[in-house]
Every structure is written in structure tokens, then in C-alpha cells.
C-alpha atoms as a PDB file:
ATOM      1  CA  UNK A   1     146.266  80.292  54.471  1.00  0.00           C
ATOM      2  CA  UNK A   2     144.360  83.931  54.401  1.00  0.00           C
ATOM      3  CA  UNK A   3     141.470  83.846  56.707  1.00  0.00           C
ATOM      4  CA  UNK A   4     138.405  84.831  56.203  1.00  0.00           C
ATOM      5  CA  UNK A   5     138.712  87.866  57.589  1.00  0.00           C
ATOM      6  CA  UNK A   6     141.882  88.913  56.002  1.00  0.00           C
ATOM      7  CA  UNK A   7     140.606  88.200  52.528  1.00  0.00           C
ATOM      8  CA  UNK A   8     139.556  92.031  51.684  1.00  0.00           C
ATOM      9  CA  UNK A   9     142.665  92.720  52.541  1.00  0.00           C
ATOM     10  CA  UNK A  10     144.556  90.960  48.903  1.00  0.00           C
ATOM     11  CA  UNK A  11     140.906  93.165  46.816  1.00  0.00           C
ATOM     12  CA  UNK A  12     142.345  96.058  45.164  1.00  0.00           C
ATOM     13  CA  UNK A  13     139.375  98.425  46.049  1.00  0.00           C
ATOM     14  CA  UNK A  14     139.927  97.135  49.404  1.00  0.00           C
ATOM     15  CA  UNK A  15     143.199  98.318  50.218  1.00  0.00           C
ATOM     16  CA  UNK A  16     142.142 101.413  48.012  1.00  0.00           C
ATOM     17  CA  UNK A  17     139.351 102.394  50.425  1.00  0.00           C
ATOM     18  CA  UNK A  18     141.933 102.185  53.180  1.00  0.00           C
ATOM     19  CA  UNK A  19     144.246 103.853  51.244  1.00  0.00           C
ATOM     20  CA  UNK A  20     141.758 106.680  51.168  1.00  0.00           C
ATOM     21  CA  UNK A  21     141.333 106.644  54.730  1.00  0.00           C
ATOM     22  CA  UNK A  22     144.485 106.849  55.804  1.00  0.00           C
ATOM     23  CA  UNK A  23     144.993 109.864  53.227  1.00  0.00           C
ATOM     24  CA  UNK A  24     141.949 111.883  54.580  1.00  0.00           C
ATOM     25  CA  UNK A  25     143.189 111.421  58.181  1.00  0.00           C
ATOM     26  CA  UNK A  26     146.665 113.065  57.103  1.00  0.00           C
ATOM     27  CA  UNK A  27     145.206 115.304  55.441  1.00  0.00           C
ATOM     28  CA  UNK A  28     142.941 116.114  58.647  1.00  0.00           C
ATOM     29  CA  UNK A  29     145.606 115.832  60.782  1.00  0.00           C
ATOM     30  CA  UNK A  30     147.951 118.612  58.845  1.00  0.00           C
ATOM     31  CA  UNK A  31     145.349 121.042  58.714  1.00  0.00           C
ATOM     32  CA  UNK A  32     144.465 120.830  62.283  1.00  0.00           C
ATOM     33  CA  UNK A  33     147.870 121.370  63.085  1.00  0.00           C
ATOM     34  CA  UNK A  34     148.556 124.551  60.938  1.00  0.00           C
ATOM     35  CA  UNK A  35     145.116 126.093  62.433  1.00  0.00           C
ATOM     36  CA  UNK A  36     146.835 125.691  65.714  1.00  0.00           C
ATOM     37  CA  UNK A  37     150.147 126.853  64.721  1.00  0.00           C
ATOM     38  CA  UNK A  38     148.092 129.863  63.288  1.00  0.00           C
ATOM     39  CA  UNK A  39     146.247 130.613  66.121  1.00  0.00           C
ATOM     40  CA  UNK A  40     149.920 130.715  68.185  1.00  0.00           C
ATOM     41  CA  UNK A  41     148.976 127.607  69.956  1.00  0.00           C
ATOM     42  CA  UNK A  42     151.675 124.969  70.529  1.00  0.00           C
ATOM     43  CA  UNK A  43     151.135 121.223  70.087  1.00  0.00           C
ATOM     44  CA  UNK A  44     152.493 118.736  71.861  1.00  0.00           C
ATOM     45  CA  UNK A  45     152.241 114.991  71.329  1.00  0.00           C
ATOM     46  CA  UNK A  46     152.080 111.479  73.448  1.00  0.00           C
ATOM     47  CA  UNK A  47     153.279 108.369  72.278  1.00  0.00           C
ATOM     48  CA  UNK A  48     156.517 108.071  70.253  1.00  0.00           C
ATOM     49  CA  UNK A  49     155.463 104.685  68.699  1.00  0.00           C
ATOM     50  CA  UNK A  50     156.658 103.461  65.543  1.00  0.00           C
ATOM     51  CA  UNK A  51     152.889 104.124  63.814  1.00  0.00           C
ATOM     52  CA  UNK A  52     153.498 107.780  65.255  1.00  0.00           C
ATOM     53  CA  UNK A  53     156.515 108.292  63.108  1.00  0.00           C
ATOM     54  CA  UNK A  54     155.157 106.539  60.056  1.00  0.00           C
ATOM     55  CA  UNK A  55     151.892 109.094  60.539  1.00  0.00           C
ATOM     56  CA  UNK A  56     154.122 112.106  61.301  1.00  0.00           C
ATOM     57  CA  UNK A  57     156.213 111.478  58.105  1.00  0.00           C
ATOM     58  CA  UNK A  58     153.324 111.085  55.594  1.00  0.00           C
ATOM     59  CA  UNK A  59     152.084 114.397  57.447  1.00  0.00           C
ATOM     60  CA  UNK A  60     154.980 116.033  56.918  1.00  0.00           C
ATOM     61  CA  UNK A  61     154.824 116.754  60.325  1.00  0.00           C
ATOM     62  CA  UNK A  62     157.969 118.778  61.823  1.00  0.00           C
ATOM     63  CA  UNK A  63     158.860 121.276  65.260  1.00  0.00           C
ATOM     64  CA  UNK A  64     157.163 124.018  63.530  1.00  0.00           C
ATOM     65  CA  UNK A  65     153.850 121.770  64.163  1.00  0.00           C
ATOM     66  CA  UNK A  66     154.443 119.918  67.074  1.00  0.00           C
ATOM     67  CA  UNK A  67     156.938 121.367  69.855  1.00  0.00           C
ATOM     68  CA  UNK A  68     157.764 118.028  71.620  1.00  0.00           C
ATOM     69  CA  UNK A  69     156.710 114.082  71.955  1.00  0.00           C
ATOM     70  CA  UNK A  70     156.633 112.453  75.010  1.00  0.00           C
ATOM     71  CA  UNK A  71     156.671 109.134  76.248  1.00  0.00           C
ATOM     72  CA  UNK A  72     156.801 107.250  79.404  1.00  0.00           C
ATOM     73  CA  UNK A  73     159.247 104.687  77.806  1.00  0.00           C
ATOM     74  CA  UNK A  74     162.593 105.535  79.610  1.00  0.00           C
ATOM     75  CA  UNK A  75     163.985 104.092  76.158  1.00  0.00           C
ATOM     76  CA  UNK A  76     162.178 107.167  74.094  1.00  0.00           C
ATOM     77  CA  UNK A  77     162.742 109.986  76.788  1.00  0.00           C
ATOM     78  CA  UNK A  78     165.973 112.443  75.453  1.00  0.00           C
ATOM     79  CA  UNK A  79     165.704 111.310  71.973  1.00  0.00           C
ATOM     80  CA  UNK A  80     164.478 112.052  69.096  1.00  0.00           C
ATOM     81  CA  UNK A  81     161.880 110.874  66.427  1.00  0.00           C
ATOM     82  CA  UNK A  82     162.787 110.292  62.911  1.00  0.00           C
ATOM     83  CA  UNK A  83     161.638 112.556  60.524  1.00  0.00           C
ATOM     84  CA  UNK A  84     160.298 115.252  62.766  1.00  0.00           C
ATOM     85  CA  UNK A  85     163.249 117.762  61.595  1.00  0.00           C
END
């Protein structure tokens, strides 16, 4: 059963709204990057979770944006994320 909460969720303009969102915020997050890449400032980022890579992909994001990810999972440290190159 869908609760009541979670009904919005199955509404077309719903998940359209959040679509949106989540569009604007990559969009956000790509320019602010590129300012900062302009400006001969490197970025660095924390947190190599899976939502990371799903955000960094539909950014497009890659080293010429962000010089390195860290994490304090010993799992994550020497490796790579997917998509960043």
C-alpha cells in the first residue's frame, strides 16, 4: 500500500516539479563550478556516495571541475568514482 505521504509521488506534475528541481540544482551546480575553474580556483569534493556519482554524472562533472573526492571510508580512499573521467 502507498502511504499517504508517498501518494504525490505516483502525480505526474509531482515528480515533474521534482524533476525540475533536481535539473535547476545541476544546472547550479555546473555553473558554479566553471566560475571557479575560471577564476583558477580548484575544487575539491567530500563524500564519494552513490547520490554523489549519480549528481556528478547528470553534471557532467569531470577532473577539469573537481581535482579530487575524498572520503573517510577506507573502502573509497585510492579509488576512483565512476564517471568523473
Amino acid at each position: 500500500a502507498v502511504l499517504e505521504s508517498e501518494a504525490a509521488m505516483t502525480d505526474p506534475a509531482t515528480v515533474g516539479v521534482v524533476q525540475d528541481a533536481a535539473d535547476s540544482q545541476v544546472v547550479a551546480l555546473r555553473c558554479w563550478l566553471e566560475q571557479e575553474r575560471a577564476a583558477g580556483r580548484r575544487v575539491y569534493a567530500y563524500g564519494a556516495a552513490s547520490r554523489a556519482v549519480a549528481l556528478f554524472g547528470r553534471a557532467g562533472v569531470n577532473r577539469s571541475l573537481v581535482a579530487a573526492v575524498a572520503d573517510a571510508s577506507p573502502a573509497k580512499q585510492g579509488r576512483r568514482m565512476p564517471g568523473t573521467d
